[in-house]
PDB file of N, CA and C in Angstrom:
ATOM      1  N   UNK A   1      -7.394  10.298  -3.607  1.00  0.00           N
ATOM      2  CA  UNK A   1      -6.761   9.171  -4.270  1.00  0.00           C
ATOM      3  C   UNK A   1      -6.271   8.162  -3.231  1.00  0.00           C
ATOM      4  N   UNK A   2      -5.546   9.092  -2.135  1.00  0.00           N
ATOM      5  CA  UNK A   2      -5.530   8.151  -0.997  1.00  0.00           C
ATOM      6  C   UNK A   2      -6.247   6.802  -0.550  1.00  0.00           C
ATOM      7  N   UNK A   3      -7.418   7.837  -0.473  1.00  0.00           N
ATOM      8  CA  UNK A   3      -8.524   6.647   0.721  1.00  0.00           C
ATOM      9  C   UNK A   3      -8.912   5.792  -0.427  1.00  0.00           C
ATOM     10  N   UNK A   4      -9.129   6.495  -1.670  1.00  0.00           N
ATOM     11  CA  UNK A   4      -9.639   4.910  -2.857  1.00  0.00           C
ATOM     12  C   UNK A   4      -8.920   3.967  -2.547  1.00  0.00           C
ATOM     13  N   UNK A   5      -7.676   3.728  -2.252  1.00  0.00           N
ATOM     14  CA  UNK A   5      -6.447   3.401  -2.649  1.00  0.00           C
ATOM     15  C   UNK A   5      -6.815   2.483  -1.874  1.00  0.00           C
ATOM     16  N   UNK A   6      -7.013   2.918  -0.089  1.00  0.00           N
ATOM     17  CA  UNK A   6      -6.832   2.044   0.693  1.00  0.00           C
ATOM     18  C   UNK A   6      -8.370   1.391   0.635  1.00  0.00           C
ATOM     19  N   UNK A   7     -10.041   2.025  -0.173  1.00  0.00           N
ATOM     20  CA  UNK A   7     -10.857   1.127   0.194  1.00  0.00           C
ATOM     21  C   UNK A   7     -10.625  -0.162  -0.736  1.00  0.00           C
ATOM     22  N   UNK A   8     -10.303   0.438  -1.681  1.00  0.00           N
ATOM     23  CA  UNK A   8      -9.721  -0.536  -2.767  1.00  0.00           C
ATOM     24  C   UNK A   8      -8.882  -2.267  -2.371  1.00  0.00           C
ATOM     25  N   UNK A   9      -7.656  -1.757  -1.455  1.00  0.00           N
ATOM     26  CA  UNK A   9      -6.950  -2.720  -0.575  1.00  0.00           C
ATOM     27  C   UNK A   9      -8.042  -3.261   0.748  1.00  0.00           C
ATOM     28  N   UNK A  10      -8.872  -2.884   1.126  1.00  0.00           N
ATOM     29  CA  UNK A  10      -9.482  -3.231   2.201  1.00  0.00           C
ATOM     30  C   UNK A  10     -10.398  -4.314   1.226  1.00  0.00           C
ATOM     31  N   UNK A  11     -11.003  -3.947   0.040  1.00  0.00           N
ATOM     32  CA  UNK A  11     -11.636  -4.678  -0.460  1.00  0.00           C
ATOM     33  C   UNK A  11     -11.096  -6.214  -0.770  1.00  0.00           C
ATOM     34  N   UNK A  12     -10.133  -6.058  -1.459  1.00  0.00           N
ATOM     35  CA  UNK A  12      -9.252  -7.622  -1.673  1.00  0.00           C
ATOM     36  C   UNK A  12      -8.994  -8.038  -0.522  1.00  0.00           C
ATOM     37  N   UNK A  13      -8.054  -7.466   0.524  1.00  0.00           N
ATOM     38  CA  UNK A  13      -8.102  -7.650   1.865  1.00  0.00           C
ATOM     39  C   UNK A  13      -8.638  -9.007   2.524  1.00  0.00           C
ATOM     40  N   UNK A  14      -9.966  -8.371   2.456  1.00  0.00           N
ATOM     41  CA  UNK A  14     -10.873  -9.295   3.184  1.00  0.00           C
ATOM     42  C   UNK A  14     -11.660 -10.480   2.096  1.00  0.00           C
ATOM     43  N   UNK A  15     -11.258 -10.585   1.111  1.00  0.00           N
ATOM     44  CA  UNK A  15     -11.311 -11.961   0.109  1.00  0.00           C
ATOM     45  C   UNK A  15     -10.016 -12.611   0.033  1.00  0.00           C
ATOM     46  N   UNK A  16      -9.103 -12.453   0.396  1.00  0.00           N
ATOM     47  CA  UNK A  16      -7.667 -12.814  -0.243  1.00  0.00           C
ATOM     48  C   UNK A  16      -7.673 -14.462   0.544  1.00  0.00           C
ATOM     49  N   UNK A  17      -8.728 -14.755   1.113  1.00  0.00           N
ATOM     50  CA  UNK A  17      -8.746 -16.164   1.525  1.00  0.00           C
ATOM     51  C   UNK A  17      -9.396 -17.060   0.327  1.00  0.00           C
ATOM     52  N   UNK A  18     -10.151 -16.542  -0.352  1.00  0.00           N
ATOM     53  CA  UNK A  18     -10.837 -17.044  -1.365  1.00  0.00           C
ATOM     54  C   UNK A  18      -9.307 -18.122  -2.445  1.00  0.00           C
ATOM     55  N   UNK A  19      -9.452 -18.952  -2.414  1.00  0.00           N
ATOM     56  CA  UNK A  19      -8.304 -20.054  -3.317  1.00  0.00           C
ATOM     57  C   UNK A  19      -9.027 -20.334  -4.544  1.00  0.00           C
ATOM     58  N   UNK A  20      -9.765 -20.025  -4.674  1.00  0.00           N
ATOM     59  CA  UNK A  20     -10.124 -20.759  -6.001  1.00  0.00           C
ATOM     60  C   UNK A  20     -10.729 -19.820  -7.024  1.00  0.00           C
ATOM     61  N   UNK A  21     -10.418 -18.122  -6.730  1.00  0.00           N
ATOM     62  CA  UNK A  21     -10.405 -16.718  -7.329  1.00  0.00           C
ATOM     63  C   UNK A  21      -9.426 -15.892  -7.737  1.00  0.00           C
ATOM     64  N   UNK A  22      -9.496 -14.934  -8.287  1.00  0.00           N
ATOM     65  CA  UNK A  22      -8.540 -14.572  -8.517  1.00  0.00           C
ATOM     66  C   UNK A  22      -8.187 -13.249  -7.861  1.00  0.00           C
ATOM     67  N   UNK A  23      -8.853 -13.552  -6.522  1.00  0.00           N
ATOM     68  CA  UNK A  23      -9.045 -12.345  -5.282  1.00  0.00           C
ATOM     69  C   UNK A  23      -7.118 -12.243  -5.066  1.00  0.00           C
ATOM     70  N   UNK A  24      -6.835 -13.950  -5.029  1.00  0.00           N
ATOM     71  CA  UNK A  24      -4.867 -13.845  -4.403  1.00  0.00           C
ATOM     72  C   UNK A  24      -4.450 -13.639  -5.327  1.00  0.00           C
ATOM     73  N   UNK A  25      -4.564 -13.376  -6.679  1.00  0.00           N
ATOM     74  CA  UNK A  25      -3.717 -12.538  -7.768  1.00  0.00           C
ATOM     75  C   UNK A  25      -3.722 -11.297  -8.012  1.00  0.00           C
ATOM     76  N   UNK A  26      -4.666 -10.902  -8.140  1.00  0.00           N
ATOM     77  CA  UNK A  26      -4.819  -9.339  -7.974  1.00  0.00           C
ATOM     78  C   UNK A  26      -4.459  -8.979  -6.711  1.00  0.00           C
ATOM     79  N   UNK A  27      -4.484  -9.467  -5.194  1.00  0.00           N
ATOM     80  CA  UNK A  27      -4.023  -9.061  -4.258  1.00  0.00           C
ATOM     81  C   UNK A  27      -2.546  -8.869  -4.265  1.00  0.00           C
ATOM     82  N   UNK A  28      -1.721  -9.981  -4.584  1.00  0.00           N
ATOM     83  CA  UNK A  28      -0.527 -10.162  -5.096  1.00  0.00           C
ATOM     84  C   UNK A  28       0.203  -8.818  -5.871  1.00  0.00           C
ATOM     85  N   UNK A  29      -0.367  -8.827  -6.778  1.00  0.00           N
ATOM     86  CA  UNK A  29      -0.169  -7.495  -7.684  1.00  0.00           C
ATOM     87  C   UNK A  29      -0.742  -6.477  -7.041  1.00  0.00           C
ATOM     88  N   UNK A  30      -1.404  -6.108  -6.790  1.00  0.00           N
ATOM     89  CA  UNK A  30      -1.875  -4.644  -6.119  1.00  0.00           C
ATOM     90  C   UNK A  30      -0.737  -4.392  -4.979  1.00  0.00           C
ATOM     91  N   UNK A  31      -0.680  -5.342  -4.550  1.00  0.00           N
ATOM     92  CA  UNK A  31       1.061  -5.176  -3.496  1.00  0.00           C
ATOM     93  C   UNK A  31       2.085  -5.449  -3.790  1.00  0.00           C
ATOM     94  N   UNK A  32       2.290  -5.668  -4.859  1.00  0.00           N
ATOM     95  CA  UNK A  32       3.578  -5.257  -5.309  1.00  0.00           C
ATOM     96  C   UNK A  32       3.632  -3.856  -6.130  1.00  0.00           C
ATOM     97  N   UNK A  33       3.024  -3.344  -6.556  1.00  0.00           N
ATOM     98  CA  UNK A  33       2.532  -1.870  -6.826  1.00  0.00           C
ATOM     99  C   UNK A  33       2.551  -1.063  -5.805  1.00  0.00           C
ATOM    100  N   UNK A  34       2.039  -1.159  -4.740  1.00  0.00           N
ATOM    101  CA  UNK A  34       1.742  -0.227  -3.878  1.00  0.00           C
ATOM    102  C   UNK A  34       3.273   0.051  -3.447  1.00  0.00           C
ATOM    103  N   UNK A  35       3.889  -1.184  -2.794  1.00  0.00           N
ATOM    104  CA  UNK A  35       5.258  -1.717  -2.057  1.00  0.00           C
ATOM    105  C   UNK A  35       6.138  -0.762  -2.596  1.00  0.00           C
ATOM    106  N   UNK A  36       6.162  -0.800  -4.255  1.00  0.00           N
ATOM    107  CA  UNK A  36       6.951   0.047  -5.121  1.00  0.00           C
ATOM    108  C   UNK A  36       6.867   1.551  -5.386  1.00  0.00           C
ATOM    109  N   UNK A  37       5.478   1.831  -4.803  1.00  0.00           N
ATOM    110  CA  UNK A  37       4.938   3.011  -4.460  1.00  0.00           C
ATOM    111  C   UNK A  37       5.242   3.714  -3.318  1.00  0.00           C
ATOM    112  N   UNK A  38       5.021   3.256  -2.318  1.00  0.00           N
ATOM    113  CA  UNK A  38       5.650   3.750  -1.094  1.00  0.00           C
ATOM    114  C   UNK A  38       7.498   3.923  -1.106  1.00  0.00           C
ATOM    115  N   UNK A  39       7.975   2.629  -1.283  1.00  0.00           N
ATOM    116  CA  UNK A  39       9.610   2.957  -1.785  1.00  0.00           C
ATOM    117  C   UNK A  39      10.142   4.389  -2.277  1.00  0.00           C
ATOM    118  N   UNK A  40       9.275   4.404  -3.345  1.00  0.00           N
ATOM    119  CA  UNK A  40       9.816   5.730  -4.651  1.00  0.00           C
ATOM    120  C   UNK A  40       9.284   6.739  -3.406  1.00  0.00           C
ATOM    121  N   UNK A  41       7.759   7.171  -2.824  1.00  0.00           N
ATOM    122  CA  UNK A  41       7.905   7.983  -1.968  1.00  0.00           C
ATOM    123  C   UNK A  41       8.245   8.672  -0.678  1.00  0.00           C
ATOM    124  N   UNK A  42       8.945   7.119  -0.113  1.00  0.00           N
ATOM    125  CA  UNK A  42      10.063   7.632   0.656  1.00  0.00           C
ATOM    126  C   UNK A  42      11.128   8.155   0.294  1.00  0.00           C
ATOM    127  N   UNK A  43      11.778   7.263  -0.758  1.00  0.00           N
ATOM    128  CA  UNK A  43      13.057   7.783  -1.141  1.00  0.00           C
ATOM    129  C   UNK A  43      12.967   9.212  -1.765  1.00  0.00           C
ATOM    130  N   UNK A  44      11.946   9.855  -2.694  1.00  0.00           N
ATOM    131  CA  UNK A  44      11.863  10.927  -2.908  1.00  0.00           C
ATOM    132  C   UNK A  44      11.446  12.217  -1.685  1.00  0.00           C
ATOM    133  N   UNK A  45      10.486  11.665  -0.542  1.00  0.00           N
ATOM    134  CA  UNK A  45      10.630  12.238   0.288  1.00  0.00           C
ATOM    135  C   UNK A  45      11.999  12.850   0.938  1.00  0.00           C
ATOM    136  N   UNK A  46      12.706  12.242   1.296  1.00  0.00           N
ATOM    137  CA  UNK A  46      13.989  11.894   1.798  1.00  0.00           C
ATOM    138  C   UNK A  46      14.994  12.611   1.070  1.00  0.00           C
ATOM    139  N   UNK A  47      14.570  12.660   0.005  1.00  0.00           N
ATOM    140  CA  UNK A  47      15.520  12.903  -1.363  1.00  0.00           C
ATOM    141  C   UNK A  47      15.616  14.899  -1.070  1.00  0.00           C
ATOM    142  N   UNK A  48      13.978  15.096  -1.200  1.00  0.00           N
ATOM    143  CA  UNK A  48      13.728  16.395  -0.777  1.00  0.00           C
ATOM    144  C   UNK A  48      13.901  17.347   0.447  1.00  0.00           C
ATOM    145  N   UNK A  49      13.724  16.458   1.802  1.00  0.00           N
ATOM    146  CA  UNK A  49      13.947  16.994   2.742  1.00  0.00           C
ATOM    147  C   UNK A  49      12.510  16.924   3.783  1.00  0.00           C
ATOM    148  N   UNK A  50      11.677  16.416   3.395  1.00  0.00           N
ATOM    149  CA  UNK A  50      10.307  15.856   3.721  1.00  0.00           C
ATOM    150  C   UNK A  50      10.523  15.778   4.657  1.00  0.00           C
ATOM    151  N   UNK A  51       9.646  16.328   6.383  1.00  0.00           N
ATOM    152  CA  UNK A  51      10.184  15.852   7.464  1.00  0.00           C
ATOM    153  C   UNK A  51       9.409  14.423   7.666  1.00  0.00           C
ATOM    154  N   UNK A  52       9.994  13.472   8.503  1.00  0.00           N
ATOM    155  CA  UNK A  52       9.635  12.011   8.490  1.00  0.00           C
ATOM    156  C   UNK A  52       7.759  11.819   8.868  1.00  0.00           C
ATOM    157  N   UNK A  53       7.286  12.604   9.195  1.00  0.00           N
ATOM    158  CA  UNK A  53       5.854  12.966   9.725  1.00  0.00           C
ATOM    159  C   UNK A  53       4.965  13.299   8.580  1.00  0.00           C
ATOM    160  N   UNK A  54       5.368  14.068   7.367  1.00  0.00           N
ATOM    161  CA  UNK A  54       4.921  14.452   6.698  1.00  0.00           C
ATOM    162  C   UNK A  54       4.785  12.808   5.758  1.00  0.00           C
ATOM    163  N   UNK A  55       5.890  12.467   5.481  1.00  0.00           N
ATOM    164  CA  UNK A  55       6.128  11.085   4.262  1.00  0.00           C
ATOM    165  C   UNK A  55       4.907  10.250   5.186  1.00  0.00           C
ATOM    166  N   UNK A  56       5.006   9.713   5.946  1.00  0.00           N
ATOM    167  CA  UNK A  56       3.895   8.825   6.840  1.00  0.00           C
ATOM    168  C   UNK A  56       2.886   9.114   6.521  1.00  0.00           C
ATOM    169  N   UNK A  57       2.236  10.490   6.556  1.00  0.00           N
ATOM    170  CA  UNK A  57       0.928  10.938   6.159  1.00  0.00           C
ATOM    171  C   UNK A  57       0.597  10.619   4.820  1.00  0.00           C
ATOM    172  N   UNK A  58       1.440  10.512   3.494  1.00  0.00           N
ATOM    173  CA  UNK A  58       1.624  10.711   2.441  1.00  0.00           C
ATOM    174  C   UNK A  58       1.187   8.831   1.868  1.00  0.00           C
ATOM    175  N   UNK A  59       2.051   8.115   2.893  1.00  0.00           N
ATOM    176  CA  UNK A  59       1.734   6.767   2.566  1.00  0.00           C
ATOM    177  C   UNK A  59       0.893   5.779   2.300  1.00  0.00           C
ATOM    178  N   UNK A  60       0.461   5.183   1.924  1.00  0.00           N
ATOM    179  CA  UNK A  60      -0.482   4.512   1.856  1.00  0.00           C
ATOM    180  C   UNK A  60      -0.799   2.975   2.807  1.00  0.00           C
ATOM    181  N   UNK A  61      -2.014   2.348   2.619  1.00  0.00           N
ATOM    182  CA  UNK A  61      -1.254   1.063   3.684  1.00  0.00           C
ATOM    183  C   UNK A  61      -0.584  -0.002   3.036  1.00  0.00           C
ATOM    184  N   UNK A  62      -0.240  -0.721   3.505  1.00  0.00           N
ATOM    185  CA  UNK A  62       0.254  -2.234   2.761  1.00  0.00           C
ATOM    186  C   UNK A  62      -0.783  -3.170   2.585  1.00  0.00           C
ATOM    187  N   UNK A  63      -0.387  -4.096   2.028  1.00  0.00           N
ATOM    188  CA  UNK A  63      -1.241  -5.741   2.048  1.00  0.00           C
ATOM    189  C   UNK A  63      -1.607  -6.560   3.194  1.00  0.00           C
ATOM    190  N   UNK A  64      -0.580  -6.246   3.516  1.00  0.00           N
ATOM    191  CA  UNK A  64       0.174  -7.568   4.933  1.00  0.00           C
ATOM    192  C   UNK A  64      -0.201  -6.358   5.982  1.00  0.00           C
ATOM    193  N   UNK A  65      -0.479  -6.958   7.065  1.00  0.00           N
ATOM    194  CA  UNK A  65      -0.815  -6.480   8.155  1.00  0.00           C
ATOM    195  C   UNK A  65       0.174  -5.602   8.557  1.00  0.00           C
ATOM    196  N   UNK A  66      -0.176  -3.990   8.160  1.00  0.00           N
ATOM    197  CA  UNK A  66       0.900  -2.688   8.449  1.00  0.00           C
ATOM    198  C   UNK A  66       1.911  -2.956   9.498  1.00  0.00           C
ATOM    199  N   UNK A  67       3.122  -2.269   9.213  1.00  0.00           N
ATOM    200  CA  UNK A  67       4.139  -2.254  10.596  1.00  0.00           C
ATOM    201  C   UNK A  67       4.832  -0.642  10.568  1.00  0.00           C
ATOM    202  N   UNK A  68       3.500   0.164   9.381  1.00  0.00           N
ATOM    203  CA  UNK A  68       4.405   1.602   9.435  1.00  0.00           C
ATOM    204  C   UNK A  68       3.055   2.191  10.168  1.00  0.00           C
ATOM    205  N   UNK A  69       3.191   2.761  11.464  1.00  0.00           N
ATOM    206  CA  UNK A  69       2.456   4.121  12.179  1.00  0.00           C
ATOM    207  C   UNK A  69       2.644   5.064  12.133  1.00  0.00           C
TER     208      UNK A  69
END
């Protein structure tokens, strides 16, 4: 489910220059989904006791050019 996730984001990704599609709306939305996705599974990570290595693995990427390694 992972990697769909991210070929999925790689796909819009690399259209999200397109202006006159609706490549920047669905990009838009697919990241704000994800954004809200990762949130809930940190905080539930965290919540549980998840060591910080494990949640990272668990994550998915962002929209915007990643800043989590």
């Amino acid at each position: 489910e992972k990697n769909c996730d991210d070929i999925l984001l790689d796909f819009v990704r690399e259209r999200r220059a397109n202006a006159f599609g609706i490549e920047p709306l669905f990009g838009y939305i697919l990241a704000r989904q994800r954004e809200i996705m990762i949130a809930r599974m940190i905080v539930l990570g965290r919540r549980n006791g998840l060591p910080t290595e494990t949640i990272r693995a668990r994550i998915r990427q962002l929209y915007v050019d990643s800043f989590v390694k």
